[in-house]
C-alpha atoms as a PDB file:
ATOM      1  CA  UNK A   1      22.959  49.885 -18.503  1.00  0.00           C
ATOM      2  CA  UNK A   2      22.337  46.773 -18.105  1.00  0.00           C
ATOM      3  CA  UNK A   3      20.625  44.935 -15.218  1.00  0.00           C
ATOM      4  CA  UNK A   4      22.078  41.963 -13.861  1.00  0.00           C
ATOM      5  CA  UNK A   5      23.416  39.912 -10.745  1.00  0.00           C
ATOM      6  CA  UNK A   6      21.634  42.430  -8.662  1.00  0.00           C
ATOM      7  CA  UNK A   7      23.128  45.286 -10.331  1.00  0.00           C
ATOM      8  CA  UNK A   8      23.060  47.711 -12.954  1.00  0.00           C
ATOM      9  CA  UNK A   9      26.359  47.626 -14.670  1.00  0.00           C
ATOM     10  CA  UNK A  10      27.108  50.646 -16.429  1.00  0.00           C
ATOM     11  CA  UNK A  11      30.481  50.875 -19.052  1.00  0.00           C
ATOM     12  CA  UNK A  12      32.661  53.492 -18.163  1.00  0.00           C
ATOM     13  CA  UNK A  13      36.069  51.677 -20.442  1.00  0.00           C
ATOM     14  CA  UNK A  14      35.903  49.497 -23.539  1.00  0.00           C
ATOM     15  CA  UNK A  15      39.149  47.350 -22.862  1.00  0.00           C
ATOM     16  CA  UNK A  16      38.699  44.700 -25.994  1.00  0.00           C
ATOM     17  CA  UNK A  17      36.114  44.141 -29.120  1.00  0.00           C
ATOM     18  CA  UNK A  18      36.375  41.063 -32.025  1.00  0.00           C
ATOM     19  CA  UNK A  19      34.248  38.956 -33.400  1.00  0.00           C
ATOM     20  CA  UNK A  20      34.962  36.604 -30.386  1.00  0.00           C
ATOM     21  CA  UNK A  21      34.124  38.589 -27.766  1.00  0.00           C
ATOM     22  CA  UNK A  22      33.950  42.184 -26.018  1.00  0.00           C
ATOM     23  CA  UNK A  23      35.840  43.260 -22.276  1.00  0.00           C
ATOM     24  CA  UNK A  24      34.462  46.374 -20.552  1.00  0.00           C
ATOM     25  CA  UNK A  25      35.161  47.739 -17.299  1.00  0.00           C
ATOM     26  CA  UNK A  26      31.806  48.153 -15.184  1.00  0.00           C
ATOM     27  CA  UNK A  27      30.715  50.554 -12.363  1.00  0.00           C
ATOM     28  CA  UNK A  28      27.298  49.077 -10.390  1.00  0.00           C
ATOM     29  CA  UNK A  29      24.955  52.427 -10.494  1.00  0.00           C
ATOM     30  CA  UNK A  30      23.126  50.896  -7.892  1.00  0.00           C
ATOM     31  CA  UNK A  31      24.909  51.729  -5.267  1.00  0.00           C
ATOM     32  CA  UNK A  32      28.119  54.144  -5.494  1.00  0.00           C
ATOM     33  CA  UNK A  33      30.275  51.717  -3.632  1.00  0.00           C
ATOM     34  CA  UNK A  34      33.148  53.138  -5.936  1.00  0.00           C
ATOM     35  CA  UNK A  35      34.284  49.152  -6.846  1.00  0.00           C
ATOM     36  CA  UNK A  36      34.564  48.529 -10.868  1.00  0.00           C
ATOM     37  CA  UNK A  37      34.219  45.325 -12.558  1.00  0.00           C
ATOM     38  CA  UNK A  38      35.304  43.618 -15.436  1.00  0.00           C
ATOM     39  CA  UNK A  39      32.322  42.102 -17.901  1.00  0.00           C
ATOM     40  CA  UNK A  40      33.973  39.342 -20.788  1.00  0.00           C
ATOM     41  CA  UNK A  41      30.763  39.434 -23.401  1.00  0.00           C
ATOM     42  CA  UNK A  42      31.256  36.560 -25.142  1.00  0.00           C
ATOM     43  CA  UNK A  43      29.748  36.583 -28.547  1.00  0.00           C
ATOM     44  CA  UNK A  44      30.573  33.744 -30.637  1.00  0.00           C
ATOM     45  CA  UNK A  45      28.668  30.558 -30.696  1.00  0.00           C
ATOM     46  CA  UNK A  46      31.047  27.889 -30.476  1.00  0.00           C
ATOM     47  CA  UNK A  47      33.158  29.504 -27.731  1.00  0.00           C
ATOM     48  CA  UNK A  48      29.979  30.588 -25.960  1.00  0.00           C
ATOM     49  CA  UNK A  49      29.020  26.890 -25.590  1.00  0.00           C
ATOM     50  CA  UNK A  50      32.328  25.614 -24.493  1.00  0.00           C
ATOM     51  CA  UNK A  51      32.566  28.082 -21.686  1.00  0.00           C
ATOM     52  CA  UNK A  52      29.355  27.456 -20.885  1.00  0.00           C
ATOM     53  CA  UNK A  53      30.175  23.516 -20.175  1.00  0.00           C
ATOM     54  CA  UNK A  54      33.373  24.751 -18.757  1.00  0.00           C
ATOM     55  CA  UNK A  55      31.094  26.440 -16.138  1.00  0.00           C
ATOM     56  CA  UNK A  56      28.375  23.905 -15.775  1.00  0.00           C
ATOM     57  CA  UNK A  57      30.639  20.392 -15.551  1.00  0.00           C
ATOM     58  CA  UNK A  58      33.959  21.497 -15.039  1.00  0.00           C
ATOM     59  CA  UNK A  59      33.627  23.526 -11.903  1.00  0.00           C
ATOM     60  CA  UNK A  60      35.449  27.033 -13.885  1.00  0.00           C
ATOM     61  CA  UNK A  61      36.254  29.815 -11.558  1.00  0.00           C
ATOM     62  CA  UNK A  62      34.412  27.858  -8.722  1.00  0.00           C
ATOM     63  CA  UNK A  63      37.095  28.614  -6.230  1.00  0.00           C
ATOM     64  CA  UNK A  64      37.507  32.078  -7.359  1.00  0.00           C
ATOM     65  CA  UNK A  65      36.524  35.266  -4.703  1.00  0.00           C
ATOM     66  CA  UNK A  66      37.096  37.528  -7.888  1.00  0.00           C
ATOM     67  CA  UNK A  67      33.932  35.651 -10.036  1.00  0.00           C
ATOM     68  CA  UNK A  68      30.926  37.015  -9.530  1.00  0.00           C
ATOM     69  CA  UNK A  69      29.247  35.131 -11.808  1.00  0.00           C
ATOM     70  CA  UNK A  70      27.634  34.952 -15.598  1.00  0.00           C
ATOM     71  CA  UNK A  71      24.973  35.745 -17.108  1.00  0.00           C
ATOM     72  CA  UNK A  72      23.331  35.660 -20.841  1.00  0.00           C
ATOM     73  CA  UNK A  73      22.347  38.870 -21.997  1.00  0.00           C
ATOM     74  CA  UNK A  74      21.766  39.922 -26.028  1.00  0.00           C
ATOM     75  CA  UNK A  75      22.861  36.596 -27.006  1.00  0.00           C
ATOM     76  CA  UNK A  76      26.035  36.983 -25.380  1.00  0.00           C
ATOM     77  CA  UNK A  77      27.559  34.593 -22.084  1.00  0.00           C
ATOM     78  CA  UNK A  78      28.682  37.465 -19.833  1.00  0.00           C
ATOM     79  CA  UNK A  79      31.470  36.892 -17.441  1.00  0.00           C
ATOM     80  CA  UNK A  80      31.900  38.933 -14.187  1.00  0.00           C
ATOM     81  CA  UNK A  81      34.827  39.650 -11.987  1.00  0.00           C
ATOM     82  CA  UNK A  82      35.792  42.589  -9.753  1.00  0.00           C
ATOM     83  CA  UNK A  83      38.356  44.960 -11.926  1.00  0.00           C
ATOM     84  CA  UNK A  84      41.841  46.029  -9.664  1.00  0.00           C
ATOM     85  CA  UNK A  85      43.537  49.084 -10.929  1.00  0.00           C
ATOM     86  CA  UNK A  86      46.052  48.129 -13.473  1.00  0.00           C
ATOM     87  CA  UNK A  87      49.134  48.021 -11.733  1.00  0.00           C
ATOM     88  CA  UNK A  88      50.753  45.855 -14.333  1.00  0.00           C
ATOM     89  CA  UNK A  89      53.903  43.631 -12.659  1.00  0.00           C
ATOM     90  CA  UNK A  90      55.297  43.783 -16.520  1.00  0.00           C
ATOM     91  CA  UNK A  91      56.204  47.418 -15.588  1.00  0.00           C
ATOM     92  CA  UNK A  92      56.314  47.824 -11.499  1.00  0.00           C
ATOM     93  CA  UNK A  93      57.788  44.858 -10.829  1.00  0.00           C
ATOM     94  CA  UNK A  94      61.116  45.896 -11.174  1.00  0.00           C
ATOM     95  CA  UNK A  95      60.086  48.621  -8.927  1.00  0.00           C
ATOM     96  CA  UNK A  96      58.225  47.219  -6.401  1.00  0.00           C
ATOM     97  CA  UNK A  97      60.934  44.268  -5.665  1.00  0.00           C
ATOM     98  CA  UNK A  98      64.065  45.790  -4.980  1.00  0.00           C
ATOM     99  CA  UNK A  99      65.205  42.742  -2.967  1.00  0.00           C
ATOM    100  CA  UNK A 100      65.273  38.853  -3.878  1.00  0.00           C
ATOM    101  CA  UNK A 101      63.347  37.937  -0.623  1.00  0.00           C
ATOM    102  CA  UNK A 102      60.660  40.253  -2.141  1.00  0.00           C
ATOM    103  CA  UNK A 103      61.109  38.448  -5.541  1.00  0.00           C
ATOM    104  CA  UNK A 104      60.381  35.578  -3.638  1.00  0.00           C
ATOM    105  CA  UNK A 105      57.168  36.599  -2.024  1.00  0.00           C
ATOM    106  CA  UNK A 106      56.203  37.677  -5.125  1.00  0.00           C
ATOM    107  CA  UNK A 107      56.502  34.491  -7.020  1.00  0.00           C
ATOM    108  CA  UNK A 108      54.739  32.632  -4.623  1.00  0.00           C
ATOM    109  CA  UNK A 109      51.501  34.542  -4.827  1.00  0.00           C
ATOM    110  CA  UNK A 110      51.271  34.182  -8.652  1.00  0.00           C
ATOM    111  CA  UNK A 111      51.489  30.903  -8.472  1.00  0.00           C
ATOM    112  CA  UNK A 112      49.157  30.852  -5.463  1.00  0.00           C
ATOM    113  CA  UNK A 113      46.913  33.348  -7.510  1.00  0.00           C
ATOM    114  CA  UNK A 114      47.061  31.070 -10.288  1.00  0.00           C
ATOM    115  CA  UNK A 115      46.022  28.244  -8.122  1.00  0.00           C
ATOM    116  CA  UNK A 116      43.148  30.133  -6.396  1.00  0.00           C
ATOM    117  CA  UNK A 117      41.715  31.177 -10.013  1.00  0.00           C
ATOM    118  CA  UNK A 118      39.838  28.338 -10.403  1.00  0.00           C
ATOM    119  CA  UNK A 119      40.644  28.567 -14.469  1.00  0.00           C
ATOM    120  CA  UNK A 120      41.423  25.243 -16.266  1.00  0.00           C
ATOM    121  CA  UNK A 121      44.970  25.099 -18.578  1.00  0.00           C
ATOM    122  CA  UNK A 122      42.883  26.564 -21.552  1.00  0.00           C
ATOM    123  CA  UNK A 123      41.773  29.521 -19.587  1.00  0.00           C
ATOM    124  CA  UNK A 124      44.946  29.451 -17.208  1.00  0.00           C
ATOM    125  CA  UNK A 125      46.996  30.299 -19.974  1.00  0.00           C
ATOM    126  CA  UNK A 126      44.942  33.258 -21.348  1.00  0.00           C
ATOM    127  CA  UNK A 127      45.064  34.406 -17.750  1.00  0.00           C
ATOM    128  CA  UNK A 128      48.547  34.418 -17.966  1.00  0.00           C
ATOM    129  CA  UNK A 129      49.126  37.381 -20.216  1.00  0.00           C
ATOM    130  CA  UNK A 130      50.693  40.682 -18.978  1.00  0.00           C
ATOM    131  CA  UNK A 131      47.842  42.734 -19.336  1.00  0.00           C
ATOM    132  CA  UNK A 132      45.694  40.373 -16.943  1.00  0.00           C
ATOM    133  CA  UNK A 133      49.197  40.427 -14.427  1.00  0.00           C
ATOM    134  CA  UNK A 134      48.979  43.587 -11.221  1.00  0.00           C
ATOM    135  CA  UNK A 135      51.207  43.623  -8.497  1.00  0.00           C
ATOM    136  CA  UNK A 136      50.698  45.882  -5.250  1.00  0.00           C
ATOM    137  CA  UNK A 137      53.310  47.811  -3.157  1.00  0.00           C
ATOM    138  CA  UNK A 138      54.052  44.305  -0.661  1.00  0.00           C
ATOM    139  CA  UNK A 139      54.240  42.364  -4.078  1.00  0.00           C
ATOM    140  CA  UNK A 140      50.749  40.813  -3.909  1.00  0.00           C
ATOM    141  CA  UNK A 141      49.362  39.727  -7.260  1.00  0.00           C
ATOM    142  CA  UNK A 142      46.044  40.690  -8.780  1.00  0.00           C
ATOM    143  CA  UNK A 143      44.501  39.523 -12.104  1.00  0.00           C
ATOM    144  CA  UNK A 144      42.315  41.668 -14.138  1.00  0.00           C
ATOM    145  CA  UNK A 145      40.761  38.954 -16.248  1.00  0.00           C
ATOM    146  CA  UNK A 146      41.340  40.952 -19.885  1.00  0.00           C
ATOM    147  CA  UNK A 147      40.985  37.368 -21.275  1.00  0.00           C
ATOM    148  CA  UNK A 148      40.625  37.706 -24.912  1.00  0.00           C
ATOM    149  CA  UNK A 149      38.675  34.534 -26.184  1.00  0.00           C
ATOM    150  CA  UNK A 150      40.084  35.075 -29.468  1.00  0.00           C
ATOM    151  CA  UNK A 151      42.844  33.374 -28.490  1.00  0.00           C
ATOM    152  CA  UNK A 152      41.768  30.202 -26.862  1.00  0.00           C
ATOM    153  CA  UNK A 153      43.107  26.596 -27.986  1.00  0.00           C
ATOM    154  CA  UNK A 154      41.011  23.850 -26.350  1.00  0.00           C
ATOM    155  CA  UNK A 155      42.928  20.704 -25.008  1.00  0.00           C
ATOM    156  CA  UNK A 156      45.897  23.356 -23.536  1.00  0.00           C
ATOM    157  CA  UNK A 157      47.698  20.008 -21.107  1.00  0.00           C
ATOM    158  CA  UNK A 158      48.261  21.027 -17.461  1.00  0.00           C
ATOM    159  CA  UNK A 159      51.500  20.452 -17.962  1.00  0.00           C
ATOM    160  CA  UNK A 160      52.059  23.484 -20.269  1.00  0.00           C
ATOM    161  CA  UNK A 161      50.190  25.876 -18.193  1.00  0.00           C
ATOM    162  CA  UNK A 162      52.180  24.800 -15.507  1.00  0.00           C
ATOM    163  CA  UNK A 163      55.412  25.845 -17.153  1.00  0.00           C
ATOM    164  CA  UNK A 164      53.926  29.039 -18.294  1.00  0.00           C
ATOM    165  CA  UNK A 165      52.824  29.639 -14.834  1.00  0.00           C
ATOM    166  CA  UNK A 166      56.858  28.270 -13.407  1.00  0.00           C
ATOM    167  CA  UNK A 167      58.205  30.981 -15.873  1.00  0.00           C
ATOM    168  CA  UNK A 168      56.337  33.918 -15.625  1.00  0.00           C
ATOM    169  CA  UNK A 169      57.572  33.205 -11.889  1.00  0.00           C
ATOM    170  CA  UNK A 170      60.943  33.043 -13.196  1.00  0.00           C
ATOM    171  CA  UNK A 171      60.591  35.895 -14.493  1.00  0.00           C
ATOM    172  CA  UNK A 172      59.863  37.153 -10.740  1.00  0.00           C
ATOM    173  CA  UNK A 173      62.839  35.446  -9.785  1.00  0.00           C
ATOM    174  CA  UNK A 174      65.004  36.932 -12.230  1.00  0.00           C
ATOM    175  CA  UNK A 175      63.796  40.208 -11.679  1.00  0.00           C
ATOM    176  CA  UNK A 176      67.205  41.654  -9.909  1.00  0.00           C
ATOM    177  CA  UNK A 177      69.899  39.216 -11.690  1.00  0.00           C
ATOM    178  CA  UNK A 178      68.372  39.639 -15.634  1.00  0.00           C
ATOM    179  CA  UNK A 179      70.933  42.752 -16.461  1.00  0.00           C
ATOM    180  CA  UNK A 180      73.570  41.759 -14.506  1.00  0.00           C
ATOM    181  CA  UNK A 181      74.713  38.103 -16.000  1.00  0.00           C
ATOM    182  CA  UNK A 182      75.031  37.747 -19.597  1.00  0.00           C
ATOM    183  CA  UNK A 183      73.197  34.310 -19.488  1.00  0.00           C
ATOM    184  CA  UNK A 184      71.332  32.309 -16.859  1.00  0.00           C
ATOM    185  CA  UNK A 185      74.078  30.129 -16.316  1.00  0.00           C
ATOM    186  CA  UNK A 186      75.427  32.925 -14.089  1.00  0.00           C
ATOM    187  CA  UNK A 187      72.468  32.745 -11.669  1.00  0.00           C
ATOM    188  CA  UNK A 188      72.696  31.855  -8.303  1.00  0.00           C
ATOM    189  CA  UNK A 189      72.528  28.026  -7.794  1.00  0.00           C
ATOM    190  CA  UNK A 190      68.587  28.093  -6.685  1.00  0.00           C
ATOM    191  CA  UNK A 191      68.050  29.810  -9.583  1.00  0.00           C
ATOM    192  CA  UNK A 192      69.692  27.626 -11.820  1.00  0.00           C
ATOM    193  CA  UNK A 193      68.288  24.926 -10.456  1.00  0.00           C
ATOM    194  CA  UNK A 194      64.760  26.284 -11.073  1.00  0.00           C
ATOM    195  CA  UNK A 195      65.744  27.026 -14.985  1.00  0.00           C
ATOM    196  CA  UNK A 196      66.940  23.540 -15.552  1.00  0.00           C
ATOM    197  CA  UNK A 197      63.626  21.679 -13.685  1.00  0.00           C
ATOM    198  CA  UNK A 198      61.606  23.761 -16.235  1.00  0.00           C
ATOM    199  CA  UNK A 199      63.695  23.143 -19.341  1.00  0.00           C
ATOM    200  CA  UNK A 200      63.787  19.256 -18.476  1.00  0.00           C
ATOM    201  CA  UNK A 201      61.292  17.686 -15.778  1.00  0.00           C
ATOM    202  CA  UNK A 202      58.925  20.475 -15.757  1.00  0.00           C
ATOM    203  CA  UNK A 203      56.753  20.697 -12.892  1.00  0.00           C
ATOM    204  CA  UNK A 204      53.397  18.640 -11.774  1.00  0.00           C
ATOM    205  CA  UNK A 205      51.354  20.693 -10.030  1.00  0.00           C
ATOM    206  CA  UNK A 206      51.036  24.247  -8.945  1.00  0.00           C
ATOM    207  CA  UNK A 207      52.297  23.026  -5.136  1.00  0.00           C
ATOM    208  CA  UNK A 208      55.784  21.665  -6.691  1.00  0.00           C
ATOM    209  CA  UNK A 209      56.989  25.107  -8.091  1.00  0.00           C
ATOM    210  CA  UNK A 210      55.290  26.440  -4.750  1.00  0.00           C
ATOM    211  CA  UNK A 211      57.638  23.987  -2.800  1.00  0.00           C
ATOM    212  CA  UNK A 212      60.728  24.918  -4.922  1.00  0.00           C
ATOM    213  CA  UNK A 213      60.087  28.546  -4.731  1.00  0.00           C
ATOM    214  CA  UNK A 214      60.276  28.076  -0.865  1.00  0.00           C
ATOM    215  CA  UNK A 215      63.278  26.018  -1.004  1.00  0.00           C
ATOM    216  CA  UNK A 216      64.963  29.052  -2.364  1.00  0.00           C
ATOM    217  CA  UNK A 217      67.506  30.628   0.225  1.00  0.00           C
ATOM    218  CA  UNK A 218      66.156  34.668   1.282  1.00  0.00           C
ATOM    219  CA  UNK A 219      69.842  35.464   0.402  1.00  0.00           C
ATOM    220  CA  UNK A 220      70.987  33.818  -2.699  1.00  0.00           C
ATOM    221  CA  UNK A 221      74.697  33.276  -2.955  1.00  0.00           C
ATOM    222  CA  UNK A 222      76.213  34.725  -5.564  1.00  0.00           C
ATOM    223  CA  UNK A 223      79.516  33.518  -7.860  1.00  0.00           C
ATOM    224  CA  UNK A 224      81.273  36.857  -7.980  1.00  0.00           C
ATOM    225  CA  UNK A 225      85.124  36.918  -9.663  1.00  0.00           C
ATOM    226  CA  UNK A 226      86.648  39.361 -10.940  1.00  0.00           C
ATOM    227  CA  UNK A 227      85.949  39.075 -14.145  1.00  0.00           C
ATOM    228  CA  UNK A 228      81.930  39.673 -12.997  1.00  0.00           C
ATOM    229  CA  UNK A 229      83.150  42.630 -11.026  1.00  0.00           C
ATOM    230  CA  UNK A 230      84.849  44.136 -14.306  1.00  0.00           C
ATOM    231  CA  UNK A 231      81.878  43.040 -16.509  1.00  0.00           C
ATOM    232  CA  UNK A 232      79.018  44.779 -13.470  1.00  0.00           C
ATOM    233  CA  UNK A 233      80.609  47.947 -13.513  1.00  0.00           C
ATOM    234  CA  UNK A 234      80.679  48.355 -17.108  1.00  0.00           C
ATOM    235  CA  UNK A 235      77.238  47.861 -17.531  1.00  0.00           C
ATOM    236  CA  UNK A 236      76.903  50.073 -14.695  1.00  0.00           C
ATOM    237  CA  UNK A 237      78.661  52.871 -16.382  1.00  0.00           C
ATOM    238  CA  UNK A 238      77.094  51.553 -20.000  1.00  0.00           C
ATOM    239  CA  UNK A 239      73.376  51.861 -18.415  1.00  0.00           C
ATOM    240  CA  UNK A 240      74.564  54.814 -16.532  1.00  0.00           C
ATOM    241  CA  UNK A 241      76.047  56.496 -19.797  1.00  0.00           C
ATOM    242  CA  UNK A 242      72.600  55.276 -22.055  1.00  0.00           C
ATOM    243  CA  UNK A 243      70.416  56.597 -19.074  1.00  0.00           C
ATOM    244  CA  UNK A 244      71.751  60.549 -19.077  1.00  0.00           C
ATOM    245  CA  UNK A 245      73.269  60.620 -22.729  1.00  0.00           C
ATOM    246  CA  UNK A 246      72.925  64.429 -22.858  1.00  0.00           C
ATOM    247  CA  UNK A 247      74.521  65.084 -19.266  1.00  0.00           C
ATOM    248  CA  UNK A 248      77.493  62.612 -20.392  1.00  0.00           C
ATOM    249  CA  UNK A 249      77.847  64.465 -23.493  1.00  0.00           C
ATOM    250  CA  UNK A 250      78.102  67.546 -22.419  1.00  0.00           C
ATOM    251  CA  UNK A 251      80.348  66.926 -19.170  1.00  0.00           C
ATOM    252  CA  UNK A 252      82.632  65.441 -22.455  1.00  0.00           C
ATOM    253  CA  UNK A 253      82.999  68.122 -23.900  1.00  0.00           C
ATOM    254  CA  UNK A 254      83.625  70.369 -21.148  1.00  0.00           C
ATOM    255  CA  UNK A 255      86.683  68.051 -20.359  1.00  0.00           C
ATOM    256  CA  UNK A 256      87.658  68.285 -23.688  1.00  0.00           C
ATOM    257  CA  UNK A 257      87.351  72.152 -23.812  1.00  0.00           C
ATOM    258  CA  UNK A 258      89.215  72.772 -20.642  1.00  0.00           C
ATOM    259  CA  UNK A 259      92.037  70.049 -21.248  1.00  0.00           C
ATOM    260  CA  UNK A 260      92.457  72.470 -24.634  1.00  0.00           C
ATOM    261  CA  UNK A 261      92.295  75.349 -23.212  1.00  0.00           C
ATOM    262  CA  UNK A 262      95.515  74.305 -20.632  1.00  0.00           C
ATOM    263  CA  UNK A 263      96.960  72.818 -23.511  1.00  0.00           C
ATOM    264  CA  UNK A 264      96.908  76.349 -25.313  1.00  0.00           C
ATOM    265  CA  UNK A 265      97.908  78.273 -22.121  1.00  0.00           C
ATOM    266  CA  UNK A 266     100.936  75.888 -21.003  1.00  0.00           C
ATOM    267  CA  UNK A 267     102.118  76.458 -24.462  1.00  0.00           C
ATOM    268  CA  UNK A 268     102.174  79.943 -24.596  1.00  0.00           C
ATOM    269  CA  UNK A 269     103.565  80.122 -20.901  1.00  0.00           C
ATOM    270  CA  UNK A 270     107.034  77.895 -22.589  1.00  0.00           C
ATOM    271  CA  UNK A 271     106.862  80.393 -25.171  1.00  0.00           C
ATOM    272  CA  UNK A 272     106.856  83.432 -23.196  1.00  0.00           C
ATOM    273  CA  UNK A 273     109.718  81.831 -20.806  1.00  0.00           C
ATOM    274  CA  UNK A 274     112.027  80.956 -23.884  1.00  0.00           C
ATOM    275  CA  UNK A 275     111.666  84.109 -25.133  1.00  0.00           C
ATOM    276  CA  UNK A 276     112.636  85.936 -21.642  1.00  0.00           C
ATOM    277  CA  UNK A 277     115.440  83.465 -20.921  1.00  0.00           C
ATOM    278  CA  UNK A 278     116.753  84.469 -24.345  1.00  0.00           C
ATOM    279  CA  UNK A 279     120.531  86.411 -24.614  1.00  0.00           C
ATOM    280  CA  UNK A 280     119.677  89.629 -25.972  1.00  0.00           C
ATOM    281  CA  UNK A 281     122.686  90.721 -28.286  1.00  0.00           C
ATOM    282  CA  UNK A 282     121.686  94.129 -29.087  1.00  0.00           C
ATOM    283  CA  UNK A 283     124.682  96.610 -28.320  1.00  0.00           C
ATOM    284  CA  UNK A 284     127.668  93.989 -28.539  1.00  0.00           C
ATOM    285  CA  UNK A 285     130.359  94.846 -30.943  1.00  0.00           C
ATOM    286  CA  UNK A 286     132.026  91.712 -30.675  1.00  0.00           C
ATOM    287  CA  UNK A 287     131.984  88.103 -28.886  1.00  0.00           C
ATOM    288  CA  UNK A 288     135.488  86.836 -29.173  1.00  0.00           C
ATOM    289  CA  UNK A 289     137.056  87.480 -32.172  1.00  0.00           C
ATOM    290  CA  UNK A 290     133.932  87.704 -34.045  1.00  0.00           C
ATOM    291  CA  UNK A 291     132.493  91.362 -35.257  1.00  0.00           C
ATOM    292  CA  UNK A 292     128.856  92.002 -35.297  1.00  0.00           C
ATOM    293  CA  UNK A 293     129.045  95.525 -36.365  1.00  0.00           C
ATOM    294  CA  UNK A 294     128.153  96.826 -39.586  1.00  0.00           C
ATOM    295  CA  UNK A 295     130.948  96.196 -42.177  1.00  0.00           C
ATOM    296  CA  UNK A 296     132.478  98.979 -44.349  1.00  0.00           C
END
């Protein structure tokens, strides 16, 4: 237990442990409020120190609801945020945002959330991984703040964590067109649009993806020929096929029993009629001039 921010945070989950630094999730056993936090314990020296002027001069997480605060405790700078259950958009968002317009609202709340963090590019882009990444039910997006300090690379430029921030968005975007073109070049044209600005311009600031996200049509129109309709339903049937490989298999070979088994039966039918239809010449002496009888 350890007393702190006016509480006593108590480990009930060790998420993370390196020689950099330790993540646990928190209860406060203070007060059974039932909320859970996430503590970063940040152990070694030289990262210690530039968090710490990250905090003091450069205003980190100062515009963010989620920071509790920090605190020093063992030798170790300990970060604290409030912990949301790990609904992780890396495997609910495809279920969660069954429609574009969803997509859309989705999008726009990372990047809002991203905005709202208060986290400079160094941080911005450890914030950025999958594990840190919830979405709920009306795709809002929560971060966990599993930020493992092991990874950090001082001087990250704005500019890069605003593309990684543009394509995890994508990524939003994306969400209901991924298995159905073989390349981006088949997106709508908003999309497309969006890939090329990243993969040429880039973007400035968090509000210029926000303002191209919104530029984005609720309805995208799609380029659908024929050859995409032939190409669509045989991934449908593929995925379909991949998805219930035992139920396919054995629906196969029930066809293939039964078309057998009328094979078989149709060709004993032709040989029972043949054999009916046949002239039976038992009893005949003679047909014309020809004898069948025994000769002497």
């Amino acid at each position: 237990m350890i007393p702190a921010l006016g509480m006593e945070l108590e480990t009930v989950r060790t998420v993370l442990q390196n020689q950099v630094n330790d993540i646990y999730v928190c209860t406060d056993l203070s007060g059974e409020t039932g909320v859970f936090y996430t503590v970063i314990a940040i152990r070694d020296a030289a990262v210690r120190k530039t968090v710490t002027e990250k905090l003091n001069t450069g205003r980190l997480f100062f515009s963010n609801q989620d920071f509790l605060g920090s605190f020093v405790y063992e030798s170790r700078l300990n970060l604290v945020f409030r912990y949301y259950h790990e609904n992780l958009l890396s495997l609910l968002g495809g279920v969660y945002l069954a429609e574009f317009v969803q997509c859309k609202r989705a999008a726009l709340n990372l990047i809002a959330a991203c905005a709202e963090s208060g986290a400079d590019a160094d941080l911005g882009i450890l914030l950025l991984h999958d594990r840190n990444i919830n979405i709920t039910r009306d795709g809002g997006i929560q971060f966990n703040y599993f930020m493992d300090f092991a990874e950090l690379k001082e001087g990250t430029e704005e500019a890069e964590y605003f593309l990684a921030a543009a394509e995890k968005a994508f990524g939003i975007l994306e969400l209901n067109y991924k298995g159905r073109y073989e390349s981006r070049d088949g997106y709508p044209g908003d999309l497309r649009l969006f890939d090329m600005k990243m993969r040429t311009t880039g973007f400035t600031s968090f509000g210029s993806i926000i303002a191209t996200i919104r530029s984005m049509a609720d309805k995208p129109v799609e380029m659908r020929g024929i050859l995409w309709w032939f190409r669509s339903r045989f991934r449908r049937v593929r995925n379909f096929l991949f998805r219930n490989a035992m139920t396919a298999f054995l629906t196969i070979l029930v066809l293939v029993t039964l078309i057998y088994a009328g094979g078989q039966i149709r060709t004993r039918w032709k040989v029972r009629k043949a054999y009916e239809s046949n002239v039976s010449y038992n009893g005949i002496e003679y047909i014309g001039n020809v004898y069948l009888g025994d000769g002497e």
